[in-house]
C-alpha atoms as a PDB file:
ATOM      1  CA  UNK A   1     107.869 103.498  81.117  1.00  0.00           C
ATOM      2  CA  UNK A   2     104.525 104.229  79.679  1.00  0.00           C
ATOM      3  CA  UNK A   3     101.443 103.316  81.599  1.00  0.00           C
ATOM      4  CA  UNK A   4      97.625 103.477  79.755  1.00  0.00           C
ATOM      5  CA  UNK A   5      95.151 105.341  80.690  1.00  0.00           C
ATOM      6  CA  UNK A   6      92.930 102.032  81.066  1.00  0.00           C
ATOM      7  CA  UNK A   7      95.461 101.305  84.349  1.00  0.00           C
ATOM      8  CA  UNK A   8      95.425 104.078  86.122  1.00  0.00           C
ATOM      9  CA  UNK A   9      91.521 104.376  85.685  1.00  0.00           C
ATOM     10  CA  UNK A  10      91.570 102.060  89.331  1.00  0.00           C
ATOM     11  CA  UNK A  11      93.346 104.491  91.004  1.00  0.00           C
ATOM     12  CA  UNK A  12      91.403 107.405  89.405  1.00  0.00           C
ATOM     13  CA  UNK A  13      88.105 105.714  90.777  1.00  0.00           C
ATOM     14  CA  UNK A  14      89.875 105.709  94.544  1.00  0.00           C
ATOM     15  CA  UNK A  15      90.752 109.342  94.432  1.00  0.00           C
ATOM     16  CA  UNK A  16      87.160 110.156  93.451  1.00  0.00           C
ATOM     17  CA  UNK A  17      85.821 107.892  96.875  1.00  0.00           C
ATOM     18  CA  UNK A  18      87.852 110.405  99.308  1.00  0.00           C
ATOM     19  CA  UNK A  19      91.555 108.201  99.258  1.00  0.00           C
ATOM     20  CA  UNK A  20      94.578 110.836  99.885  1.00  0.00           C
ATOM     21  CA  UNK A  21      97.019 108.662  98.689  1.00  0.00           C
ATOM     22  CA  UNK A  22      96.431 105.196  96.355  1.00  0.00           C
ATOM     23  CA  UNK A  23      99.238 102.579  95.804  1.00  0.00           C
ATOM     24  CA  UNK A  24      99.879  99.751  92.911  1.00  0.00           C
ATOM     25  CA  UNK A  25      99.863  97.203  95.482  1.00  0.00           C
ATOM     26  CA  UNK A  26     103.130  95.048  93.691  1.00  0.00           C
ATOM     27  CA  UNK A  27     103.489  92.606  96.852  1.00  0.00           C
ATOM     28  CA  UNK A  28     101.450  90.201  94.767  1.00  0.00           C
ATOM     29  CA  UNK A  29     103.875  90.296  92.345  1.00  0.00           C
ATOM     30  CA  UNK A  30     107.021  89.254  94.526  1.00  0.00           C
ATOM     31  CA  UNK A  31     107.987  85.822  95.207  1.00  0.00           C
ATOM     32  CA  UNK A  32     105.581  83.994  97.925  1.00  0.00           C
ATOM     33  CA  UNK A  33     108.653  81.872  99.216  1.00  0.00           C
ATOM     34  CA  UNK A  34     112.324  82.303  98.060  1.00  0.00           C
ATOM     35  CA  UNK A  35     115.051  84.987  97.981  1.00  0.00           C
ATOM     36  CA  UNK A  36     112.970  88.711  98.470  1.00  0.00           C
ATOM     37  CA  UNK A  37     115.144  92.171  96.979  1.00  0.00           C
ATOM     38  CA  UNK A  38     116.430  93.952  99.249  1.00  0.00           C
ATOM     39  CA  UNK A  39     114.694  97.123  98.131  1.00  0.00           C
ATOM     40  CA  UNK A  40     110.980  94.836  98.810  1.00  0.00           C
ATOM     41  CA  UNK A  41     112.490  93.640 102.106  1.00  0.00           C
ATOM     42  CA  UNK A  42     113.283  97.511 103.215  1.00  0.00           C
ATOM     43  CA  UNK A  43     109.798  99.179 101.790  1.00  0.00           C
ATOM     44  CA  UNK A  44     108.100  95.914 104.392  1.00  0.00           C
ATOM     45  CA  UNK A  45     110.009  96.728 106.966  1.00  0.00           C
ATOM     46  CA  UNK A  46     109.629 100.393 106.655  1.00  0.00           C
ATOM     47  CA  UNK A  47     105.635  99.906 106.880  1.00  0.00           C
ATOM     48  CA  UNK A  48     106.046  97.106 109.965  1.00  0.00           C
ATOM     49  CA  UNK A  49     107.678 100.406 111.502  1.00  0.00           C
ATOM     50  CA  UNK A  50     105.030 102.597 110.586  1.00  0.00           C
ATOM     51  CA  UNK A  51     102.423 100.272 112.103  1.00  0.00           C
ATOM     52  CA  UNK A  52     101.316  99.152 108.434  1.00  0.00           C
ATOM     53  CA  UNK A  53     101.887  96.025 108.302  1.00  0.00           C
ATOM     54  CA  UNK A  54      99.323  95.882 105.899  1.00  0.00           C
ATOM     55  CA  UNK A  55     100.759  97.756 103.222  1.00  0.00           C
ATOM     56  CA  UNK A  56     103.579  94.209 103.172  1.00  0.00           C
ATOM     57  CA  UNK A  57     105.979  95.978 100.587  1.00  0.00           C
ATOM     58  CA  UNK A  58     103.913  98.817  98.758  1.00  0.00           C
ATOM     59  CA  UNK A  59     104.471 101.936  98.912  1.00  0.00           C
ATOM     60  CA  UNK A  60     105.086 105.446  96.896  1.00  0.00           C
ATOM     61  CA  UNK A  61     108.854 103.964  95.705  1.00  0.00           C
ATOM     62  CA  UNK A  62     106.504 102.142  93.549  1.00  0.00           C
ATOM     63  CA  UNK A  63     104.790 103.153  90.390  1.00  0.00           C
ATOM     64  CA  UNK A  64     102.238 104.594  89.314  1.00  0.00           C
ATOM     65  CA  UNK A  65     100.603 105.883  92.535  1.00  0.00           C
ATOM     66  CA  UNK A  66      97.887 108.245  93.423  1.00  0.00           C
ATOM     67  CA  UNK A  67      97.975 111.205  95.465  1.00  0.00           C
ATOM     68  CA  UNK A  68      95.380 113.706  95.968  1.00  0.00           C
ATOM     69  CA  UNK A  69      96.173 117.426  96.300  1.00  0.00           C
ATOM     70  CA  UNK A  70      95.568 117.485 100.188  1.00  0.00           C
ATOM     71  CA  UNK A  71      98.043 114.630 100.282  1.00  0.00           C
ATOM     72  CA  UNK A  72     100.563 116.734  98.218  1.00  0.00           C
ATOM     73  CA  UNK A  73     100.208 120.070 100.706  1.00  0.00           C
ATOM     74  CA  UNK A  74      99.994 117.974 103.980  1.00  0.00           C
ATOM     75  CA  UNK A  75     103.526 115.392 102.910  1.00  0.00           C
ATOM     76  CA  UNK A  76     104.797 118.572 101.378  1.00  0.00           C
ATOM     77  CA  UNK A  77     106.069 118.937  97.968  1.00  0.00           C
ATOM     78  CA  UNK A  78     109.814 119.106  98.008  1.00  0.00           C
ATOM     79  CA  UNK A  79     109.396 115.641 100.038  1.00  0.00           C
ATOM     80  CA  UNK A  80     108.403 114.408  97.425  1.00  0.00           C
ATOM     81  CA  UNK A  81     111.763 113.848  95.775  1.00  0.00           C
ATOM     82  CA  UNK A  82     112.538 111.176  98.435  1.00  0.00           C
ATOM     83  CA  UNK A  83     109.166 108.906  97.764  1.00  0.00           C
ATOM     84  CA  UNK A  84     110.009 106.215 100.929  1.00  0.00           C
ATOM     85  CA  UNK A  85     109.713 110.123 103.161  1.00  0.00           C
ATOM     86  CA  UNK A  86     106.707 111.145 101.634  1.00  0.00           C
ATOM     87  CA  UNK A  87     104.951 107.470 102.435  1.00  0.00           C
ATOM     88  CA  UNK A  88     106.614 107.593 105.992  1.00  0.00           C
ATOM     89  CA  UNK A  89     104.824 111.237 106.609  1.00  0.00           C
ATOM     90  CA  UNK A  90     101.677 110.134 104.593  1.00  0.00           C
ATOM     91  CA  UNK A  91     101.189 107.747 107.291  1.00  0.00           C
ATOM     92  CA  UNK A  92     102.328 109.702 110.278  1.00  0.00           C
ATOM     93  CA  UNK A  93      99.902 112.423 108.786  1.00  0.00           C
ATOM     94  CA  UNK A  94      96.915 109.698 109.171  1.00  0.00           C
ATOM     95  CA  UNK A  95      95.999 110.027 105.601  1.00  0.00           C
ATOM     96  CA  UNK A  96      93.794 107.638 104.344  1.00  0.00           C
ATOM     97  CA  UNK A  97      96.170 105.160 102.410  1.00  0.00           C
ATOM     98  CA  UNK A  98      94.668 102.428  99.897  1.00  0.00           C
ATOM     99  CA  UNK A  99      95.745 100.088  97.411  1.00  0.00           C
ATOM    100  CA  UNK A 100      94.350  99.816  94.176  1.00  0.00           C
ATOM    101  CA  UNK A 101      92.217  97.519  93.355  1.00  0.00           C
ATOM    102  CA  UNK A 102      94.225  96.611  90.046  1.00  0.00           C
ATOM    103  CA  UNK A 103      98.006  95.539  90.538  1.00  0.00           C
ATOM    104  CA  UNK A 104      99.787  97.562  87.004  1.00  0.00           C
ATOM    105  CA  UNK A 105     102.993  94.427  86.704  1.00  0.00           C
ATOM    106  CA  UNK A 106     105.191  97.553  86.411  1.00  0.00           C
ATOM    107  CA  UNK A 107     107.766  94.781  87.268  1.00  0.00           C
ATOM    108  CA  UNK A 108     107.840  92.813  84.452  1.00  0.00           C
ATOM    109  CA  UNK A 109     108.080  95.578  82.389  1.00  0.00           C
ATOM    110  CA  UNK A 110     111.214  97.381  83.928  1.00  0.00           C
ATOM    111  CA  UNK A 111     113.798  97.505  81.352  1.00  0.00           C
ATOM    112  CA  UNK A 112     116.907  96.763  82.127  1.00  0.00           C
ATOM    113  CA  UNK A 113     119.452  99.278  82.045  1.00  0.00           C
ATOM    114  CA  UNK A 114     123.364 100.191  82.778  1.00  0.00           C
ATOM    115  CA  UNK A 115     122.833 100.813  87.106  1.00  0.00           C
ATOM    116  CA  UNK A 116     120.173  98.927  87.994  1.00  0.00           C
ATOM    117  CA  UNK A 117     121.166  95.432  87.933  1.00  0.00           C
ATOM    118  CA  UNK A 118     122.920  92.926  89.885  1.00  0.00           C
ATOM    119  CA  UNK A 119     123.589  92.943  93.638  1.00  0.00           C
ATOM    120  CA  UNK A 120     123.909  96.344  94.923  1.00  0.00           C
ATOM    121  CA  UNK A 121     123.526  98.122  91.842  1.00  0.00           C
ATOM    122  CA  UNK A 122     123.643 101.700  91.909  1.00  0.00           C
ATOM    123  CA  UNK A 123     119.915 102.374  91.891  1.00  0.00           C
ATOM    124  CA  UNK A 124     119.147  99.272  94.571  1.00  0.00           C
ATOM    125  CA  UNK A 125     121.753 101.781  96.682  1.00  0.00           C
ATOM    126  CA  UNK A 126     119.886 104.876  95.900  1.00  0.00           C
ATOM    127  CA  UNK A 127     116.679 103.301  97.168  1.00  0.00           C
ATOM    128  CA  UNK A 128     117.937 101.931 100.153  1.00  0.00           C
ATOM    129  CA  UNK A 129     119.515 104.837 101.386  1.00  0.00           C
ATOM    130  CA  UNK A 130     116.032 107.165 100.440  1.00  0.00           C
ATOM    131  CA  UNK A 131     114.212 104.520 102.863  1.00  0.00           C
ATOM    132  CA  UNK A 132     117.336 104.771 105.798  1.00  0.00           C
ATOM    133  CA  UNK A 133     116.508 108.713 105.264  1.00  0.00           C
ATOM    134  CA  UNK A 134     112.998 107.712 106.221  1.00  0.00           C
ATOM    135  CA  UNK A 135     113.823 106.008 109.006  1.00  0.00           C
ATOM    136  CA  UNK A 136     116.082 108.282 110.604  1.00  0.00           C
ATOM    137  CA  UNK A 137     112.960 110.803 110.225  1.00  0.00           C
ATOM    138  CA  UNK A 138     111.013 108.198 112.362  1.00  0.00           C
ATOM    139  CA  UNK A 139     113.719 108.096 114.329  1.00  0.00           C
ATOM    140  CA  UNK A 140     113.833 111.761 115.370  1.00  0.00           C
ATOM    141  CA  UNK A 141     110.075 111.710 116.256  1.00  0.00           C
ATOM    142  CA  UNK A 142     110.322 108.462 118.293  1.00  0.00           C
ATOM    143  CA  UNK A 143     113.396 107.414 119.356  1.00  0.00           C
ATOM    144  CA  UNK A 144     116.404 104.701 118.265  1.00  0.00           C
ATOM    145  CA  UNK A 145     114.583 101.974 118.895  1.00  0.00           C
ATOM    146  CA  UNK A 146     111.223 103.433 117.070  1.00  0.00           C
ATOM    147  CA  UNK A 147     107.994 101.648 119.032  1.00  0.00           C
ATOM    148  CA  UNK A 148     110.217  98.021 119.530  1.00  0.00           C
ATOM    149  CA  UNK A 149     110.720  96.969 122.952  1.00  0.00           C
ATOM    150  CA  UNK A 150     114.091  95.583 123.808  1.00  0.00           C
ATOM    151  CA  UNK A 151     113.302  91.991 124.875  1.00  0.00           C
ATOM    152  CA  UNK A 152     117.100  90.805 124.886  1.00  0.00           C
ATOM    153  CA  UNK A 153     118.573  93.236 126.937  1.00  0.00           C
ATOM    154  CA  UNK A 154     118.502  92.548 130.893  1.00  0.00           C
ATOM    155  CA  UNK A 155     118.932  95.899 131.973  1.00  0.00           C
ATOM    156  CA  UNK A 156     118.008  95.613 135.370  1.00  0.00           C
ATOM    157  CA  UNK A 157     120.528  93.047 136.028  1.00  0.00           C
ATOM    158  CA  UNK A 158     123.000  95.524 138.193  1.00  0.00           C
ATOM    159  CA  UNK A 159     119.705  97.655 139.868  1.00  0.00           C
ATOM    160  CA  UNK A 160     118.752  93.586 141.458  1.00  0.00           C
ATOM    161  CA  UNK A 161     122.522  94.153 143.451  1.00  0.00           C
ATOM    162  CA  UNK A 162     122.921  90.707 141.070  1.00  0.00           C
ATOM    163  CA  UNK A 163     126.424  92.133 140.280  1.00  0.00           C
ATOM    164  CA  UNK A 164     129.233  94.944 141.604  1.00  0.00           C
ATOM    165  CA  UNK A 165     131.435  97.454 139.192  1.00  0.00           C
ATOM    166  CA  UNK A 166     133.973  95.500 141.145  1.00  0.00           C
ATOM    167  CA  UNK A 167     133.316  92.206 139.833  1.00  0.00           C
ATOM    168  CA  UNK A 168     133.343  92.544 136.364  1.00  0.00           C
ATOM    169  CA  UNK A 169     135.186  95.598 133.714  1.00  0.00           C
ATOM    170  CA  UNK A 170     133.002  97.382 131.806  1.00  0.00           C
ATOM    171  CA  UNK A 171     133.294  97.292 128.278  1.00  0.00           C
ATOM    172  CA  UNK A 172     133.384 100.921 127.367  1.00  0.00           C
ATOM    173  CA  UNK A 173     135.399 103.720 129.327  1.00  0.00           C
ATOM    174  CA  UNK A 174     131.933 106.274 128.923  1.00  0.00           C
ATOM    175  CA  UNK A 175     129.537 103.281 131.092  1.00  0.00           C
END
């Protein structure tokens, strides 16, 4: 895909006010209502986890992007190959993250190709799995449940003497 110089200019001009990292901000592109991709639904709900909400579904899996060279040596280069990793520690890291003012419609313009179409096409799998990769590196840091709180659970339920081992079987042999 070729990109002209006269759309990354935007994301030049960011760079050059002090941004570490600049992203074509696509969510405006994606459907207001309707059926979402699965790869848009997991970059959101990668940045709800990160506490970015604001960032709705853009993020370094999309092109182009900016990143400055103190981004590069803070993410890390070899991170790089996994771009949904490099966002996730791009945030951690507190870099300053900003969209650019000018959305490129590098949507539109995909081609279509052998592997990345239909329903869980081989690249759609390939993405997925890079943004599972950055989730389990959340996870380490923070836990299985990341920052959620479990609001379903009633885990005190035995600790209120509400119920006995003896009056109902466990469903696992390790509880």
């Amino acid at each position: 895909m070729s990109i002209g110089v006269d759309l990354l200019l935007p994301f030049i001009y960011e760079m050059e006010k002090g941004a570490d990292v600049v992203l074509n901000p696509i969510s405006s592109l994606l459907p207001k209502s309707g059926r979402i991709d699965s790869v848009s639904v997991a970059k959101q709900f990668l940045n709800v986890c990160l506490g970015r909400k604001d960032l709705l579904s853009d993020s370094l899996t999309a092109i182009p992007h900016a990143l400055s060279r103190n981004a590069v040596k803070k993410i890390g280069y070899g991170v790089l190959a996994v771009p949904p990793v490099a966002h996730a520690r791009a945030v951690r890291l507190g870099l300053s993250i900003l969209k650019s003012p000018e959305t490129v419609d590098v949507i539109t313009s995909n081609r279509i190709r052998r592997g990345n179409t239909g329903l869980g096409n081989r690249v759609e799998r390939l993405i997925l799995g890079d943004h599972l990769e950055a989730l389990h590196e959340l996870m380490k840091d923070s836990g299985p449940r990341l920052w959620f709180k479990d609001n379903v659970r009633q885990r005190d339920f035995e600790n209120k003497g509400e119920a006995k081992d003896d009056q109902y079987e466990r469903d696992h042999p390790d509880l």
